[in-house]
Protein backbone atom coordinates (compact mmCIF):
# COMPACT_ATOMS: atom_id res chain seq x y z
CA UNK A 1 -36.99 -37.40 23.72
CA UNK A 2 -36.25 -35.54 26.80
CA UNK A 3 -35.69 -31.72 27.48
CA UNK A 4 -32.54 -30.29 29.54
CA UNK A 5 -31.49 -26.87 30.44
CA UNK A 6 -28.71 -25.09 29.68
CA UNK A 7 -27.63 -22.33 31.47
CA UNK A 8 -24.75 -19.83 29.70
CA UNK A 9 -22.65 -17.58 32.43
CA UNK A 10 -20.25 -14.98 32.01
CA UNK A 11 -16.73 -16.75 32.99
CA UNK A 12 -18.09 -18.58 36.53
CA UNK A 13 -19.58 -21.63 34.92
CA UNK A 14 -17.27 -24.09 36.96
CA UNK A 15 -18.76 -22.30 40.30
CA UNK A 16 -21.76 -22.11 39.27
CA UNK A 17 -22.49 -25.90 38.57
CA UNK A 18 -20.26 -26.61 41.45
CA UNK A 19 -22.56 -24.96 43.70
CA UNK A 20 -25.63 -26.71 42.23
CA UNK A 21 -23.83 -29.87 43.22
CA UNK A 22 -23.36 -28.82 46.50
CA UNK A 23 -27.50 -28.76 46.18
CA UNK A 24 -28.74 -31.55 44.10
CA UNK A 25 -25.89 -34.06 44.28
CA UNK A 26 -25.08 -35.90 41.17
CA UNK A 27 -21.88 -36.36 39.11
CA UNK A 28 -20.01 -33.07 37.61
CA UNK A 29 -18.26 -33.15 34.27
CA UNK A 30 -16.15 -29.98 33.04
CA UNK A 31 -15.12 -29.40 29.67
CA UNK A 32 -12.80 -26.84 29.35
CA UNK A 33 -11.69 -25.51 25.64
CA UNK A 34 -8.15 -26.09 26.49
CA UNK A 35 -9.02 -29.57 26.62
CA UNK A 36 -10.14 -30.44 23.44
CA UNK A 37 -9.03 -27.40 21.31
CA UNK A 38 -5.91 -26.80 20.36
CA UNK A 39 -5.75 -23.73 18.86
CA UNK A 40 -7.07 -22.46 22.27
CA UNK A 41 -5.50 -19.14 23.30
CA UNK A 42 -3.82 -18.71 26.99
CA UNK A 43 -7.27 -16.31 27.69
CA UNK A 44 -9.54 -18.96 26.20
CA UNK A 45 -7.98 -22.18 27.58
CA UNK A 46 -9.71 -22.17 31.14
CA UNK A 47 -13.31 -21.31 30.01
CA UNK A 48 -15.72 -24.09 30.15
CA UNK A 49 -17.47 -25.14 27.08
CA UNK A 50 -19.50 -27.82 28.83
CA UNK A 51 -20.11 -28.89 31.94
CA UNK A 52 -22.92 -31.40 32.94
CA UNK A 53 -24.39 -32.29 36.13
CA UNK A 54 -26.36 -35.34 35.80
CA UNK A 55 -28.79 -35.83 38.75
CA UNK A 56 -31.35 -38.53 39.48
CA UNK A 57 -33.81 -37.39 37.25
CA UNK A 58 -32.18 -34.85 35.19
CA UNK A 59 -29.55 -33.16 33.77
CA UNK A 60 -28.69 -29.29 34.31
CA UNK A 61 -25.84 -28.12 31.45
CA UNK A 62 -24.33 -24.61 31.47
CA UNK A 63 -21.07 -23.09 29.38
CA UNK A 64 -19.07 -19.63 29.31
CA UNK A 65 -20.32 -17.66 27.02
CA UNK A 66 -18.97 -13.94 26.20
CA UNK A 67 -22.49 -12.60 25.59
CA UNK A 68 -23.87 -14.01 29.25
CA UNK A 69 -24.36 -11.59 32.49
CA UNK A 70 -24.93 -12.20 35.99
CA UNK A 71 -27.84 -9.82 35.34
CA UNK A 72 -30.95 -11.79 36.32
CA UNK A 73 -32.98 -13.68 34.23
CA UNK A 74 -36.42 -12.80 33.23
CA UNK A 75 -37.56 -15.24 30.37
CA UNK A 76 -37.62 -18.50 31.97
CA UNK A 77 -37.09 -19.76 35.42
CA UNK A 78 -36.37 -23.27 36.18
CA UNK A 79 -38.51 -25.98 38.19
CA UNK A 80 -38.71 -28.24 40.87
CA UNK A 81 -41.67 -30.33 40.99
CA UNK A 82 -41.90 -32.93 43.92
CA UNK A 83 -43.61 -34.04 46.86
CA UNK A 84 -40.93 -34.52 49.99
CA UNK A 85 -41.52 -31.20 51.30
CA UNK A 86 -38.08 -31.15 54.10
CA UNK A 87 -35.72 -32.21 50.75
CA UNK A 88 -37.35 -29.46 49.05
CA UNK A 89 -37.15 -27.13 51.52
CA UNK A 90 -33.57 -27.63 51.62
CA UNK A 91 -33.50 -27.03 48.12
CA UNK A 92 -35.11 -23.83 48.39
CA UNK A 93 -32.89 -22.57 51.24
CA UNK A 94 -29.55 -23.73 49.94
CA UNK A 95 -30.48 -22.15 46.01
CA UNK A 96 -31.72 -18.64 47.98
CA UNK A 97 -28.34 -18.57 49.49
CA UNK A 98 -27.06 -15.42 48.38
CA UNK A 99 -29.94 -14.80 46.23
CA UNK A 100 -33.38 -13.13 46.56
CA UNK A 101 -36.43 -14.84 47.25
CA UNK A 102 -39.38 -13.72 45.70
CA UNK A 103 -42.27 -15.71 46.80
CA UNK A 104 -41.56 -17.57 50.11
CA UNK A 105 -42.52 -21.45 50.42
CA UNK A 106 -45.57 -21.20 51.63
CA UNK A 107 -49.23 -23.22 50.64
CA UNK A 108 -50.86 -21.85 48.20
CA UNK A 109 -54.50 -21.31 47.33
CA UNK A 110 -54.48 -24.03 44.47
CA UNK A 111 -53.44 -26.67 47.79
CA UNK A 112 -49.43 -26.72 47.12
CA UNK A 113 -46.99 -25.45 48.90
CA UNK A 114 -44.52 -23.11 46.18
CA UNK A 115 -41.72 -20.49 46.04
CA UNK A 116 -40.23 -18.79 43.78
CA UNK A 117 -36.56 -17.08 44.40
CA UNK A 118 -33.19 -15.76 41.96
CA UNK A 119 -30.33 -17.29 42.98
CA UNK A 120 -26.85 -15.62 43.51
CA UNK A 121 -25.81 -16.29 39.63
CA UNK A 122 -29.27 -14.67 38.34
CA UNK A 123 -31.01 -17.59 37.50
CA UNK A 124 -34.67 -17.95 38.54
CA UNK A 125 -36.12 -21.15 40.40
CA UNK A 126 -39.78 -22.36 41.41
CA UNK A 127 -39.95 -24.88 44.47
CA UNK A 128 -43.43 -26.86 43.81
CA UNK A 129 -44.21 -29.37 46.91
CA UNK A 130 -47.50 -31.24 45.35
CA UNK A 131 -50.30 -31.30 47.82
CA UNK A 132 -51.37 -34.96 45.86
């Protein structure tokens, strides 16, 4: 069993995942519903029902989705756990790109070093450098 997010935007899916992969790397697929449905109207063809971008160690999924805002997110925030502190820093800087940072990487009292930021599409990260 394994666990894997799944984002839902309103109509910027493609640049959305396309700018994760500009952070994390990995291989993008894009499903759009003019590819696999037919009955697909001209409005409905382009909007992505899929997309994955599998990473070394996970897999980050997102879709179009009528109901979906770039409002920001307050339920759940995403994670990255790790322990190279300069990769994750460049994580950190490259998803607060356009975004808002809400806790700056710094250490913490508990002996990691963590931040916490939205990025530009709404969605909230935490950057976890382990001190062990």
């Amino acid at each position: 069993m394994k666990l894997e997010a799944y984002l839902f935007f309103p109509g910027n899916t493609e640049e959305a995942m396309t700018f994760y992969q500009g952070i994390f790397g990995g291989d993008l697929a894009v499903t759009r519903r003019g590819d696999v449905d037919p009955t697909a109207t001209e409005s409905e063809k382009d909007l992505v029902i899929n997309a994955a971008l599998d990473c070394d160690g996970f897999i980050l999924r997102a879709s179009d989705r009528a109901d979906a805002t770039n409002e920001v997110q307050t339920r759940i925030e995403l994670t990255i756990n790790g322990n190279e502190e300069p990769e994750l820093r460049k994580v950190f800087d490259a998803l607060s790109d356009g975004g808002t940072v809400k806790a700056q990487l710094e250490k913490m009292f508990w002996g990691d070093i963590f931040g916490a930021l939205i990025d530009r599409f709404g969605i909230g990260w935490q950057v976890n450098v382990s001190a062990s």
